[in-house]
PDB file of N, CA and C in Angstrom:
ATOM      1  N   UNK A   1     103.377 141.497  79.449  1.00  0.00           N
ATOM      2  CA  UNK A   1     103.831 140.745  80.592  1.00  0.00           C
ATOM      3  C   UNK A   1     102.911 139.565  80.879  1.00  0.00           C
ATOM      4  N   UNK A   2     101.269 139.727  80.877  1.00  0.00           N
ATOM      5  CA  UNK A   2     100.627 138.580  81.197  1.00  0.00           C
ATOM      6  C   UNK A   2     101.126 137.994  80.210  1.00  0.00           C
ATOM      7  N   UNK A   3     101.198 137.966  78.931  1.00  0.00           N
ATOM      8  CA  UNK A   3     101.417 136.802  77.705  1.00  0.00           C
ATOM      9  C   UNK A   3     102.379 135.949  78.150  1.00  0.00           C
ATOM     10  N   UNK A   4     103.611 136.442  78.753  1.00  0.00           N
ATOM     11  CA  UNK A   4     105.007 135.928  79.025  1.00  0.00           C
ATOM     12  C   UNK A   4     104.272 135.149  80.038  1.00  0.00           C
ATOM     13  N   UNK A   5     103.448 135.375  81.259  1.00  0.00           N
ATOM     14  CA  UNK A   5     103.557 134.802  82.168  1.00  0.00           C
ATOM     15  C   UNK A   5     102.311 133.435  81.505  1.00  0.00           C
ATOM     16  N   UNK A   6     101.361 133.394  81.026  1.00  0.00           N
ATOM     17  CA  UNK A   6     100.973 132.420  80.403  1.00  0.00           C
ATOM     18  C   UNK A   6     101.561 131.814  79.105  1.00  0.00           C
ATOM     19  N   UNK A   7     102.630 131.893  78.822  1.00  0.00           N
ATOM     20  CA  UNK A   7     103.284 130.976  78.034  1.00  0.00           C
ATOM     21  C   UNK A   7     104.597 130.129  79.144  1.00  0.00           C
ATOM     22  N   UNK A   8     104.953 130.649  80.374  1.00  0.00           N
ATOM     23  CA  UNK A   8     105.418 130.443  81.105  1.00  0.00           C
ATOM     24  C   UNK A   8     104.919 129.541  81.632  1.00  0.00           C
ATOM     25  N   UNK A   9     103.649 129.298  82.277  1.00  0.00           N
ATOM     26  CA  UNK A   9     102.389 128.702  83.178  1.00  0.00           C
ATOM     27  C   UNK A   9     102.162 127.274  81.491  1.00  0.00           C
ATOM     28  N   UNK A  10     102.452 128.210  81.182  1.00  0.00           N
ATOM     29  CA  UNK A  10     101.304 126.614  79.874  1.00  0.00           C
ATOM     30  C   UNK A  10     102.915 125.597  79.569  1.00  0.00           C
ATOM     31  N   UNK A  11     103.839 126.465  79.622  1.00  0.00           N
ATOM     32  CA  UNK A  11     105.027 125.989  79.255  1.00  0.00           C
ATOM     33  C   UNK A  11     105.340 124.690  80.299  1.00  0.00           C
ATOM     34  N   UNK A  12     105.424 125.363  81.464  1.00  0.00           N
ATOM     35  CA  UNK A  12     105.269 124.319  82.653  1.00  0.00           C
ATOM     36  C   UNK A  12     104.146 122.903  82.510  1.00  0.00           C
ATOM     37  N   UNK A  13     102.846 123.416  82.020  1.00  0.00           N
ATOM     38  CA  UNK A  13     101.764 122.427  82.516  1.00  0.00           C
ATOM     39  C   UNK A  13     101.636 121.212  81.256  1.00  0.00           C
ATOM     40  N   UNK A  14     103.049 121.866  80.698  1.00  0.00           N
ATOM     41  CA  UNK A  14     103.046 121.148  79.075  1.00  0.00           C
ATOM     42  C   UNK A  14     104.233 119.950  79.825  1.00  0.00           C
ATOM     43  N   UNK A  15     105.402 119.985  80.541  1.00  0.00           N
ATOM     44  CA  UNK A  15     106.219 119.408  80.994  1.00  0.00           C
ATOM     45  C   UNK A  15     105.899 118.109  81.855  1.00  0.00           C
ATOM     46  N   UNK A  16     105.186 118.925  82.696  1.00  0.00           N
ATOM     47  CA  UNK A  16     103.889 118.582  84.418  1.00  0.00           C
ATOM     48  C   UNK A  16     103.600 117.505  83.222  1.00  0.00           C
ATOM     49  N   UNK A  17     102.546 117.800  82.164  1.00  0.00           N
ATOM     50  CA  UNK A  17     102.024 116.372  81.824  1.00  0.00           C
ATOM     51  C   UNK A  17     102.869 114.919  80.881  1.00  0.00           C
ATOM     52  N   UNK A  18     103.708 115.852  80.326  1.00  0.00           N
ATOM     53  CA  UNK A  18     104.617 114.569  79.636  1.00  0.00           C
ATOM     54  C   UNK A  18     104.980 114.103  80.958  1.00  0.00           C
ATOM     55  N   UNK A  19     105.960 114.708  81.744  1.00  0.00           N
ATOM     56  CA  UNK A  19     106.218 113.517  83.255  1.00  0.00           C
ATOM     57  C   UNK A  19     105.706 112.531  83.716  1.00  0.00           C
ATOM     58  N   UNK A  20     104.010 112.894  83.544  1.00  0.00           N
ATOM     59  CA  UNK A  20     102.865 112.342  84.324  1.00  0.00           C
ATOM     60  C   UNK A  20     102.734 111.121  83.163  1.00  0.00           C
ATOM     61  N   UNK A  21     102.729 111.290  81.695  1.00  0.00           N
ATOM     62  CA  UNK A  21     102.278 110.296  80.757  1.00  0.00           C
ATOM     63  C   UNK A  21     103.341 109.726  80.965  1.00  0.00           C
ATOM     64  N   UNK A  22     104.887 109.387  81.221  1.00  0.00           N
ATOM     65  CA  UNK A  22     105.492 108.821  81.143  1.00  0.00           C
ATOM     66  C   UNK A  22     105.906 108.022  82.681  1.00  0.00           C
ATOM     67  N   UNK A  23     104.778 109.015  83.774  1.00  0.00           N
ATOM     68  CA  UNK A  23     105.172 108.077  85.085  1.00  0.00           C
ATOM     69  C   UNK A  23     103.982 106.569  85.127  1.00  0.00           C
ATOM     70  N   UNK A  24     102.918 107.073  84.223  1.00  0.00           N
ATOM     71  CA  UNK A  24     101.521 106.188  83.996  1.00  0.00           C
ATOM     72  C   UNK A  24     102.303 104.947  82.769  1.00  0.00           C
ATOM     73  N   UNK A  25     102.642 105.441  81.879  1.00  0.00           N
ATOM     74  CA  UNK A  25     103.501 103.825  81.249  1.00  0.00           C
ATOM     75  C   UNK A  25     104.138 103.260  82.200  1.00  0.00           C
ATOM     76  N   UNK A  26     105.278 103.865  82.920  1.00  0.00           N
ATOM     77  CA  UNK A  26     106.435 103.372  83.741  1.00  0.00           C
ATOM     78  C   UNK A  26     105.227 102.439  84.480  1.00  0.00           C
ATOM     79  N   UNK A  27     104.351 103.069  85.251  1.00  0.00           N
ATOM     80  CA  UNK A  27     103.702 102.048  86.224  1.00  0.00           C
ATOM     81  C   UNK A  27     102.815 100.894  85.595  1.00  0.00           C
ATOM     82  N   UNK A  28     102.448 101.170  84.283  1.00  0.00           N
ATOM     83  CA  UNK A  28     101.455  99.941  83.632  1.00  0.00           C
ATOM     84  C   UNK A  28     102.322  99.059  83.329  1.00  0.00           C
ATOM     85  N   UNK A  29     103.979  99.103  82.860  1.00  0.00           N
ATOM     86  CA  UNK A  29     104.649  98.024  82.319  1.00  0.00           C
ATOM     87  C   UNK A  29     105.267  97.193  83.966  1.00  0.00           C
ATOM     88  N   UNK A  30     105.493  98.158  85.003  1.00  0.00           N
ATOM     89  CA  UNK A  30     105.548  97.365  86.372  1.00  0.00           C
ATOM     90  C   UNK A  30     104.203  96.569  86.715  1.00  0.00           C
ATOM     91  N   UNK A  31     102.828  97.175  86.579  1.00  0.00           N
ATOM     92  CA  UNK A  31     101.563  96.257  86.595  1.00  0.00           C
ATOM     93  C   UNK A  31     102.048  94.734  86.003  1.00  0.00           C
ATOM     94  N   UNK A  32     102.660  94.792  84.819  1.00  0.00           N
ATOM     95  CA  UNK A  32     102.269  93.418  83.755  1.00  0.00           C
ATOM     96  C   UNK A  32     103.363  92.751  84.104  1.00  0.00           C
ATOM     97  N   UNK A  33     104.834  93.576  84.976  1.00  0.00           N
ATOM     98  CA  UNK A  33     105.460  92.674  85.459  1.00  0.00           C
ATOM     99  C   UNK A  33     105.542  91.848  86.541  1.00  0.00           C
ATOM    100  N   UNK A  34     104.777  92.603  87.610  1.00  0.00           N
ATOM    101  CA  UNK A  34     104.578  92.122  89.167  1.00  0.00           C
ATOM    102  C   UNK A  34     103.442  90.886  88.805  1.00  0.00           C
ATOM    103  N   UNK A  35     102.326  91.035  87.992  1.00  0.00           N
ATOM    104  CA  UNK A  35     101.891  89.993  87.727  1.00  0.00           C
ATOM    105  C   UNK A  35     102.298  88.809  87.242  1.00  0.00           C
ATOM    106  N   UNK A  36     103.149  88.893  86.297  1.00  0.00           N
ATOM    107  CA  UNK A  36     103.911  88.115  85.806  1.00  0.00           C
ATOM    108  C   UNK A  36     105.299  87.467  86.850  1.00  0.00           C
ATOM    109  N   UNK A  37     105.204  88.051  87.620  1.00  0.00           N
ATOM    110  CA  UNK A  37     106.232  87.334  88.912  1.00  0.00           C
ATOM    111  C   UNK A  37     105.256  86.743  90.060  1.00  0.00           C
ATOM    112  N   UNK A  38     103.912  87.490  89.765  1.00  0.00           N
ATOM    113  CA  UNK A  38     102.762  86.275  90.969  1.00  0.00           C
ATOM    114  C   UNK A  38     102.717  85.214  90.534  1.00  0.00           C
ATOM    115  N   UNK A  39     102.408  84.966  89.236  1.00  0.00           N
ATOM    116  CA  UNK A  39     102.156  83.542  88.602  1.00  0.00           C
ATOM    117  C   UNK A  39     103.434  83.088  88.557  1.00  0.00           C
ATOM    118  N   UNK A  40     104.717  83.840  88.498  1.00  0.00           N
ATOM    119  CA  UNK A  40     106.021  83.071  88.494  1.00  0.00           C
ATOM    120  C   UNK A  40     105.834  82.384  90.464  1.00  0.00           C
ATOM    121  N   UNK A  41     105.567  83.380  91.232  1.00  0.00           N
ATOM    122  CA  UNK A  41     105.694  82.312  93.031  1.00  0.00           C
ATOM    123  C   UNK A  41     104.712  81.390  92.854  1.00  0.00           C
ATOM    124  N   UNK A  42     103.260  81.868  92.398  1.00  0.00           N
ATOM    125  CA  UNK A  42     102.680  80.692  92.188  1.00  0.00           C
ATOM    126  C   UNK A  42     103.228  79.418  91.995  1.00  0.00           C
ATOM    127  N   UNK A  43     103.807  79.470  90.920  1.00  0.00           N
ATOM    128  CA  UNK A  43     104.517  77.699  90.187  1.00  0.00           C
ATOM    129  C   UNK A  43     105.668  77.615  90.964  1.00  0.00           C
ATOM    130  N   UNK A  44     106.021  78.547  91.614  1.00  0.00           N
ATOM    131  CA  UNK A  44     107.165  78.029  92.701  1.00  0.00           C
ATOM    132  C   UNK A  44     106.979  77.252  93.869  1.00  0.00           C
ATOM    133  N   UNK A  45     105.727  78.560  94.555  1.00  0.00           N
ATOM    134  CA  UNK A  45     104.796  77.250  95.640  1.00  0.00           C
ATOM    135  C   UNK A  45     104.029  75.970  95.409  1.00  0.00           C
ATOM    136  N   UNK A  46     103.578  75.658  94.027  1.00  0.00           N
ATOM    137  CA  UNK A  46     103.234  74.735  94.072  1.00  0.00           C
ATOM    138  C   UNK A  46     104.113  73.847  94.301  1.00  0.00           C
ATOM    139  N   UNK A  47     105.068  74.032  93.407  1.00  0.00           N
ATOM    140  CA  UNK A  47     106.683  73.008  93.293  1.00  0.00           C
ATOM    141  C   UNK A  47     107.096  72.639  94.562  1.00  0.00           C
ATOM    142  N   UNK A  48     107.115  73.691  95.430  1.00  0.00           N
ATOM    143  CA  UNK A  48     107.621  73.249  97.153  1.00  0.00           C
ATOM    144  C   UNK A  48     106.802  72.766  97.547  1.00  0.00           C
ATOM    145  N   UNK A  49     105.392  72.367  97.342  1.00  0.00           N
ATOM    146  CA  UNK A  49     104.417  71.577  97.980  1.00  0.00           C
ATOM    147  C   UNK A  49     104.413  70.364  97.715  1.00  0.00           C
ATOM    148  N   UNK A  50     104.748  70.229  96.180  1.00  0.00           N
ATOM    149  CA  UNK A  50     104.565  68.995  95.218  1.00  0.00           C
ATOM    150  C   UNK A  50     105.935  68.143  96.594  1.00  0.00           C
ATOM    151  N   UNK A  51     107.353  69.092  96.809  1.00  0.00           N
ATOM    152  CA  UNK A  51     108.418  68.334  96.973  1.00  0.00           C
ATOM    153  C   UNK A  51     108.058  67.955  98.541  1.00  0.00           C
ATOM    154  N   UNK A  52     107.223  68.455  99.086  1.00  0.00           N
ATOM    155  CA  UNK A  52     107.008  68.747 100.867  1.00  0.00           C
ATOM    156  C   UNK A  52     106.314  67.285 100.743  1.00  0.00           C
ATOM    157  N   UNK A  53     105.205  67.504  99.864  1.00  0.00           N
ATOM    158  CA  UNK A  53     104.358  66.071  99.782  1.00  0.00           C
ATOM    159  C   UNK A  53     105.143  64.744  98.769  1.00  0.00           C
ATOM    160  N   UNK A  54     106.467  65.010  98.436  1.00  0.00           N
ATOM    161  CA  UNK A  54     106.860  63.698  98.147  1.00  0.00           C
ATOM    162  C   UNK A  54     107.814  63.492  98.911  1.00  0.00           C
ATOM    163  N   UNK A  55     108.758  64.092 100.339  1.00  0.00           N
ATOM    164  CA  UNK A  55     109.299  64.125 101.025  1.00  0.00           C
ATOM    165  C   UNK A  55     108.579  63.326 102.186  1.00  0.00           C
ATOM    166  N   UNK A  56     107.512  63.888 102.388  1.00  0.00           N
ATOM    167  CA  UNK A  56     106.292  63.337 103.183  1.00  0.00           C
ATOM    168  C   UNK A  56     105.690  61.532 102.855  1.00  0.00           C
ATOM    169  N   UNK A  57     106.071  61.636 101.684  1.00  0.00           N
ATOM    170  CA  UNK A  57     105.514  60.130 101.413  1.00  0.00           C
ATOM    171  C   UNK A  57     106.844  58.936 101.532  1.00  0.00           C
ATOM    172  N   UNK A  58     108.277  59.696 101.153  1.00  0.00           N
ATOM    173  CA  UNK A  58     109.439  58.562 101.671  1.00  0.00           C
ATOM    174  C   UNK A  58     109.409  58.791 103.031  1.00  0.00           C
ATOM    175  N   UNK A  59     109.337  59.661 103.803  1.00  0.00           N
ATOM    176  CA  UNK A  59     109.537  59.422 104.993  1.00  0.00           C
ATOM    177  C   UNK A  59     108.181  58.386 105.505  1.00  0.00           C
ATOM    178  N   UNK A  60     107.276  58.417 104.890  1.00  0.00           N
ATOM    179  CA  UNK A  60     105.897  57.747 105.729  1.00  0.00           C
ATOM    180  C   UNK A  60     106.799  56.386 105.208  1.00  0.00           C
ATOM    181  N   UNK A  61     107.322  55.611 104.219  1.00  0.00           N
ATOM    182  CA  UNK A  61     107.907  54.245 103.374  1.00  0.00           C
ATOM    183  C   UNK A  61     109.027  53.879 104.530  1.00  0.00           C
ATOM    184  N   UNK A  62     110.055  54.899 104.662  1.00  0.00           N
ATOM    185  CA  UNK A  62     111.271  54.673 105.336  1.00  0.00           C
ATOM    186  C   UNK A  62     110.565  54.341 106.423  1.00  0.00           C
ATOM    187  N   UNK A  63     109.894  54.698 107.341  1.00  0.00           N
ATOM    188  CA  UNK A  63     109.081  54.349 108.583  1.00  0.00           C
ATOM    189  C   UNK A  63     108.821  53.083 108.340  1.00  0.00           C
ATOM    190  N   UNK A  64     107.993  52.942 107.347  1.00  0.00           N
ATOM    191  CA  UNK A  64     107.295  51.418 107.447  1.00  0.00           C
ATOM    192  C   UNK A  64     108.469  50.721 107.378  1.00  0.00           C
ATOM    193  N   UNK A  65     109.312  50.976 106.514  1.00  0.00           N
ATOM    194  CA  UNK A  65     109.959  49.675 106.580  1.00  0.00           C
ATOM    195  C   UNK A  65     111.313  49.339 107.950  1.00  0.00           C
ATOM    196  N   UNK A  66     111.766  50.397 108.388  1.00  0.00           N
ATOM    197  CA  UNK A  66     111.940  50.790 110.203  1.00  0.00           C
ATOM    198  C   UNK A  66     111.238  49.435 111.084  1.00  0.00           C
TER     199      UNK A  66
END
């Protein structure tokens, strides 16, 4: 009976860890993607700044010439 119940127990802790190795990939390939979408807002915010500050410079032109 103990044998059954430790092949039972190991049987489980054999499952328990494939889950676990496959919840640790799942989260390293989300790591390399969330990064890869910071540097994607990055170049987005710059872009809306670039357009804020050339929006900013016709309106300062349209003025002058007002």
């Amino acid at each position: 009976m103990t044998a059954d119940i430790e092949s039972l127990i190991l049987e489980h802790w054999r499952h328990i860890r494939g889950r676990v190795d496959q919840i640790a990939d799942d989260v390293s390939g989300l790591k390399h993607r969330m990064t890869s979408l910071d540097g994607a807002m990055a170049l987005v915010k710059r872009e809306v700044t670039f357009g804020d500050e050339t929006d900013a410079r016709h309106q300062v032109s349209m003025d002058t010439l007002n």
